[in-house]
N, C-alpha and C. Protein backbone atom coordinates (compact mmCIF):
# COMPACT_ATOMS: atom_id res chain seq x y z
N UNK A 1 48.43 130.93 -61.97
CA UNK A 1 49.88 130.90 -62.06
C UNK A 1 50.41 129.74 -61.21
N UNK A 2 51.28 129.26 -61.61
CA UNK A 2 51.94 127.61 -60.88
C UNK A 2 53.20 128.29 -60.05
N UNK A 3 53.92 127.32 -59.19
CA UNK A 3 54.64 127.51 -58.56
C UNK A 3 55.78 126.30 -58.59
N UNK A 4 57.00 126.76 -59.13
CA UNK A 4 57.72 125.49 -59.45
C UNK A 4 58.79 125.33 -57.66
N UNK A 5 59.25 124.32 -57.62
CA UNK A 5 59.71 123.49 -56.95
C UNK A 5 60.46 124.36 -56.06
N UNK A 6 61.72 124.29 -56.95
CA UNK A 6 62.59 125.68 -56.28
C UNK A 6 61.94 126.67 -55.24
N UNK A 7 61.34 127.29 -55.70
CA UNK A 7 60.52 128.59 -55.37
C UNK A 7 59.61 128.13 -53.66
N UNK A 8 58.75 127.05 -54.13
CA UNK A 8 58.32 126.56 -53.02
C UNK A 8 59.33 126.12 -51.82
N UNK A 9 60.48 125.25 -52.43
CA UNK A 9 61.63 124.68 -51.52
C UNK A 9 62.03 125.77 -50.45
N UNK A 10 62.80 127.07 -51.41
CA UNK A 10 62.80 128.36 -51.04
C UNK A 10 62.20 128.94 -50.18
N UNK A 11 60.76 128.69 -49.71
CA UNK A 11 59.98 129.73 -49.08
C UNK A 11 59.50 128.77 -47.66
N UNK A 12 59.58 127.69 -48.17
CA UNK A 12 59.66 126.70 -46.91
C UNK A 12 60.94 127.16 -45.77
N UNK A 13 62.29 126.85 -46.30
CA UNK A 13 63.58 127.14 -46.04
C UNK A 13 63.48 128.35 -45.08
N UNK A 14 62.79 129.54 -45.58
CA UNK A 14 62.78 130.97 -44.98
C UNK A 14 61.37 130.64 -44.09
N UNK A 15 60.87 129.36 -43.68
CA UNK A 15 59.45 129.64 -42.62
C UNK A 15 58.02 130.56 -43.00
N UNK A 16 58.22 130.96 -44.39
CA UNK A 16 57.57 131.60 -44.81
C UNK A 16 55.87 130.39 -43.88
N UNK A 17 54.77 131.72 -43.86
CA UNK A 17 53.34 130.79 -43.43
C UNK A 17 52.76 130.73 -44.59
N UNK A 18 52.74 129.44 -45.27
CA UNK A 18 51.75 129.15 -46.74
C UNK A 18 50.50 128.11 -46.32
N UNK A 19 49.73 128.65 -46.90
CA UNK A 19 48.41 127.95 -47.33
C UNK A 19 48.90 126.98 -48.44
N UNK A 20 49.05 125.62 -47.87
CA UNK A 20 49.22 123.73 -49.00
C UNK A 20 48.50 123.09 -48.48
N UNK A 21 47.72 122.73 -49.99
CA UNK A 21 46.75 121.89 -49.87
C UNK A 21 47.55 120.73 -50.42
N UNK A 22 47.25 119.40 -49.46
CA UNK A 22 47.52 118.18 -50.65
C UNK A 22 46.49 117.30 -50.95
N UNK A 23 46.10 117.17 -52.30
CA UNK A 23 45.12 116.69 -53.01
C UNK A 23 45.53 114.93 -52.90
N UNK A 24 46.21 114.89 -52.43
CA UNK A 24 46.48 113.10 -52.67
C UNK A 24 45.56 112.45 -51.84
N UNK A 25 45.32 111.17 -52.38
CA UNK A 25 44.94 109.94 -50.68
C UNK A 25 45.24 109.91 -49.58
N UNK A 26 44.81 109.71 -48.22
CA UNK A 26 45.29 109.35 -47.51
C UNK A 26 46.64 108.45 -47.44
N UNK A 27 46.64 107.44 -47.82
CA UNK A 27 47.85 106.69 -47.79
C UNK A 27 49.23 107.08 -48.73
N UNK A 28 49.09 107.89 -50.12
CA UNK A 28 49.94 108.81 -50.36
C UNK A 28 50.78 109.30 -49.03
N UNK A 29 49.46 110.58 -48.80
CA UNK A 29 50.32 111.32 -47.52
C UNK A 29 50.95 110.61 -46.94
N UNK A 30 50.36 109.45 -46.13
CA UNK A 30 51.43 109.19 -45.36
C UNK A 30 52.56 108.46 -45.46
N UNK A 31 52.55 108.23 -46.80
CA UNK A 31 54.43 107.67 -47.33
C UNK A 31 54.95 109.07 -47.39
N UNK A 32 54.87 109.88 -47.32
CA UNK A 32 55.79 110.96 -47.30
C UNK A 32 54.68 112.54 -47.77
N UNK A 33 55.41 113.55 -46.99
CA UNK A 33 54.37 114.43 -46.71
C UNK A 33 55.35 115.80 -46.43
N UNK A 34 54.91 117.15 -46.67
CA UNK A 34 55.93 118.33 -46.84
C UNK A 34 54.74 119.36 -45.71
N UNK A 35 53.95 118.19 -44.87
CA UNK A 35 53.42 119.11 -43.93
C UNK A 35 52.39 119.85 -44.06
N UNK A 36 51.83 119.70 -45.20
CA UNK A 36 50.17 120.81 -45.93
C UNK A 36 49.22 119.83 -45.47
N UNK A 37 47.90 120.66 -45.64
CA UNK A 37 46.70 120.30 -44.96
C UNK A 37 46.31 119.50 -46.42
N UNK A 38 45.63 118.34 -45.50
CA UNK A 38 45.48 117.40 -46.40
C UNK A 38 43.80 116.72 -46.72
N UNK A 39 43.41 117.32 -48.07
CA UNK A 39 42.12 117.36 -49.01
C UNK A 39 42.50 116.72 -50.09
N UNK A 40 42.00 114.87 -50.28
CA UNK A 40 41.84 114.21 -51.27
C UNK A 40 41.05 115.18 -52.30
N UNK A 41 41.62 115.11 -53.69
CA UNK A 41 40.85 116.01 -54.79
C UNK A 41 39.01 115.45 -54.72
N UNK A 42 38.95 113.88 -54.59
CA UNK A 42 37.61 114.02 -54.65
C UNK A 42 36.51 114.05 -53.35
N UNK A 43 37.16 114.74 -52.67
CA UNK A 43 36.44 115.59 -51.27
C UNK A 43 36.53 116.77 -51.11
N UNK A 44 37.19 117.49 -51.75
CA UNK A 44 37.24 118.93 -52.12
C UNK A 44 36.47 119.70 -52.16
N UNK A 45 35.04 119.20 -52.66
CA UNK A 45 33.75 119.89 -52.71
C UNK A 45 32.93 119.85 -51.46
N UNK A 46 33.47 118.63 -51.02
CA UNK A 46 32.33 118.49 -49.57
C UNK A 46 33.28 119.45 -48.77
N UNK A 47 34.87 119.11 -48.59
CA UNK A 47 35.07 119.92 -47.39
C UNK A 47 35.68 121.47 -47.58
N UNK A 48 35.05 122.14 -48.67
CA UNK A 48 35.62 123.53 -48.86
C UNK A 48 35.99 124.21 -48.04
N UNK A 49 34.67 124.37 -47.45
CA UNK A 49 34.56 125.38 -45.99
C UNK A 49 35.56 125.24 -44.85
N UNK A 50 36.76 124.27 -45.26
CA UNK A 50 37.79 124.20 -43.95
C UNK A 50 38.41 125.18 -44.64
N UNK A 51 38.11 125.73 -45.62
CA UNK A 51 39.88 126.51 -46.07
C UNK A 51 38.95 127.82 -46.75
N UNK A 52 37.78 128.05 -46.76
CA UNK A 52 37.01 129.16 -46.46
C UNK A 52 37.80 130.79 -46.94
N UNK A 53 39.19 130.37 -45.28
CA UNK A 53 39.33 131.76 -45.07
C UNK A 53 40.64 132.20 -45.77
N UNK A 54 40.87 131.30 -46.70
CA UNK A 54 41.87 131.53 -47.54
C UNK A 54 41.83 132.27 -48.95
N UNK A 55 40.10 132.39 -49.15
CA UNK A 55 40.08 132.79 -50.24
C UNK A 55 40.11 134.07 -50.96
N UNK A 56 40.66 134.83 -50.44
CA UNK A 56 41.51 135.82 -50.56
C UNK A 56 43.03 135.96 -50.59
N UNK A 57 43.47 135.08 -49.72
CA UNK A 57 45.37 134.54 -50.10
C UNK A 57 45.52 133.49 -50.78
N UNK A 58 47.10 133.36 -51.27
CA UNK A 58 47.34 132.42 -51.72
C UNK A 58 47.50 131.48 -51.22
N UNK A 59 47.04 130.19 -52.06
CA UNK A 59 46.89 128.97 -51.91
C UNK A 59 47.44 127.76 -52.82
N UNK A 60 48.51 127.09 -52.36
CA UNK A 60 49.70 126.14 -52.97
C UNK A 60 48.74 125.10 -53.10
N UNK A 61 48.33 124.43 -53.72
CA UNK A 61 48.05 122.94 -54.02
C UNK A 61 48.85 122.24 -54.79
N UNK A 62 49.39 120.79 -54.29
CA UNK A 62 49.95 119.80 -54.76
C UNK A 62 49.87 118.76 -54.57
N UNK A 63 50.01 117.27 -55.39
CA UNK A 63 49.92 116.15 -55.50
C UNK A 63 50.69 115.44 -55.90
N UNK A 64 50.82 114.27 -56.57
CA UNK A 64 51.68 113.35 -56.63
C UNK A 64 52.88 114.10 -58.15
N UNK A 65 51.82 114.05 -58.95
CA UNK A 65 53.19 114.31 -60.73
C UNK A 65 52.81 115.98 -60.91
N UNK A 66 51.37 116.79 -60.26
CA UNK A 66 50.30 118.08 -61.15
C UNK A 66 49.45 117.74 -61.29
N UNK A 67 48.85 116.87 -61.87
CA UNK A 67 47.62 116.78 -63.04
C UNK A 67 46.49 116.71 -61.71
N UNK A 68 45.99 116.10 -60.82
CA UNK A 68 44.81 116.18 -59.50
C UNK A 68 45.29 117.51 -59.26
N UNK A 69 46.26 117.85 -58.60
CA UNK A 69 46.61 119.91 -57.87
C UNK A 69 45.64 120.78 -59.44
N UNK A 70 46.53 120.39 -60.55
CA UNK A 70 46.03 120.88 -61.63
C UNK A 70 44.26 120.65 -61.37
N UNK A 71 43.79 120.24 -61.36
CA UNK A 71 41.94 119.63 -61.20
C UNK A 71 41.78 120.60 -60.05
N UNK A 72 42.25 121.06 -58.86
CA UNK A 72 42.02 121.14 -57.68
C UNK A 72 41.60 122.62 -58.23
N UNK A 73 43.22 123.10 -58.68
CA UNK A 73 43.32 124.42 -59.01
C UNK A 73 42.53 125.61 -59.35
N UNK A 74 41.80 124.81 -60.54
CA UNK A 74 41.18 124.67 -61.62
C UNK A 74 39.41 125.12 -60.62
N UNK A 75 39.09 124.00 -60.16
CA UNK A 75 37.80 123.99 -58.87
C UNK A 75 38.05 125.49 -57.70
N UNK A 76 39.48 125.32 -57.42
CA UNK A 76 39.17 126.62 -56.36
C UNK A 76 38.56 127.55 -56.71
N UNK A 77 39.45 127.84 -58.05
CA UNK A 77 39.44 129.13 -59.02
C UNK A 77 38.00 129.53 -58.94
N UNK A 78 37.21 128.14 -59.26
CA UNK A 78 35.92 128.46 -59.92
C UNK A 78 35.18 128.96 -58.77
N UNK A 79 35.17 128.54 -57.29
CA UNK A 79 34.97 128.67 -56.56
C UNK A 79 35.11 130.33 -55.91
N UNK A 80 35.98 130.80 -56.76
CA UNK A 80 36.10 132.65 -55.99
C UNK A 80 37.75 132.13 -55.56
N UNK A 81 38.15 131.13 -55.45
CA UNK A 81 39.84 131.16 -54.88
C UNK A 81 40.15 132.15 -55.75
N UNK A 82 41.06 132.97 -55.13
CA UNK A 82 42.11 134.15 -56.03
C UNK A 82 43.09 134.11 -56.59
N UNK A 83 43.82 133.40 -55.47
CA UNK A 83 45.91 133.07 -55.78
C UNK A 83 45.68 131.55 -55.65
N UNK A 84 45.36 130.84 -56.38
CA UNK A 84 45.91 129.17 -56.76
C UNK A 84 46.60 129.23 -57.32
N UNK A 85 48.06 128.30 -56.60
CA UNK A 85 48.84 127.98 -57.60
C UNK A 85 49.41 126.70 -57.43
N UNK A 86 49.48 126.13 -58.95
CA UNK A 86 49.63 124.78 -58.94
C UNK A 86 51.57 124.28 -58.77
N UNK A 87 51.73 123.24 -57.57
CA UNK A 87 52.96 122.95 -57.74
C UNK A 87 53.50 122.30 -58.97
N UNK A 88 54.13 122.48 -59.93
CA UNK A 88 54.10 122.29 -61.21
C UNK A 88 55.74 120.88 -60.73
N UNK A 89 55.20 119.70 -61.35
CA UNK A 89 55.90 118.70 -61.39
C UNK A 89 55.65 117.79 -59.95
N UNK A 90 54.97 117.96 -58.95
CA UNK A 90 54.06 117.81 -57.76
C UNK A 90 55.50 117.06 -56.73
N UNK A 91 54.83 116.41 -55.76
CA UNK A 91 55.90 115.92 -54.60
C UNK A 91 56.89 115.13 -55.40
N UNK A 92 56.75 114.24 -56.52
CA UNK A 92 57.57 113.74 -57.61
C UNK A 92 58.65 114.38 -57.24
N UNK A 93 58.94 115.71 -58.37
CA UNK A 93 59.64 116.57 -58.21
C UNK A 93 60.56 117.35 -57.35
N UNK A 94 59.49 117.78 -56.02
CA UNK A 94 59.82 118.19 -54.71
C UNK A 94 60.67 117.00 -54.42
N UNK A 95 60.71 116.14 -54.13
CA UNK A 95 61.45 115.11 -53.32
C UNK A 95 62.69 114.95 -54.19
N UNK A 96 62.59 114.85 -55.28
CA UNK A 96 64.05 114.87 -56.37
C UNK A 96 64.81 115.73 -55.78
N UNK A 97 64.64 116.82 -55.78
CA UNK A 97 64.99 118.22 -55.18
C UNK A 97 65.92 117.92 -54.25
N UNK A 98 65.37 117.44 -53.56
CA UNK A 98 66.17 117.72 -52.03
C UNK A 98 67.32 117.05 -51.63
């Protein structure tokens, strides 16, 4: 199940504690960043085990437009992740938002 913009904006707003992954580059992140722990999609496999203890809660992944979060998603899942959900329209979006 995905998680659109709003919803995320929303739960930020209220301090809610979320598990975000961001699948982008390094240099992405650091043009602008919403504060999630940060796993390029194609290191994902080597560094699973940092996020281990999540795999039982939910877990936000997002990237630049979807489509890498979408890939990520997709890998947790396969992995035993439970609650992935993809930011649907990615920081693109988020940043329109605000």
């Amino acid at each position: 199940m995905d998680i659109n913009v709003e919803e995320l904006k929303e739960r930020l707003a209220n301090k809610e504690a979320l598990n975000i992954i961001d699948v982008r580059e390094d240099w992405e992140y650091e043009e602008q960043n919403i504060g999630a722990k940060l796993i390029p999609l194609a290191s994902l496999p080597q560094r699973i085990e940092e996020i281990e203890e999540w795999k039982e809660k939910e877990v936000i992944v997002h990237c630049r437009s979807g489509a890498r979060s979408s890939q990520a998603q997709k890998y947790l899942q396969s992995q035993g992740f439970m609650h992935v959900r993809n930011l649907t329209g990615g920081i693109i979006k988020f940043l329109e938002k605000i």
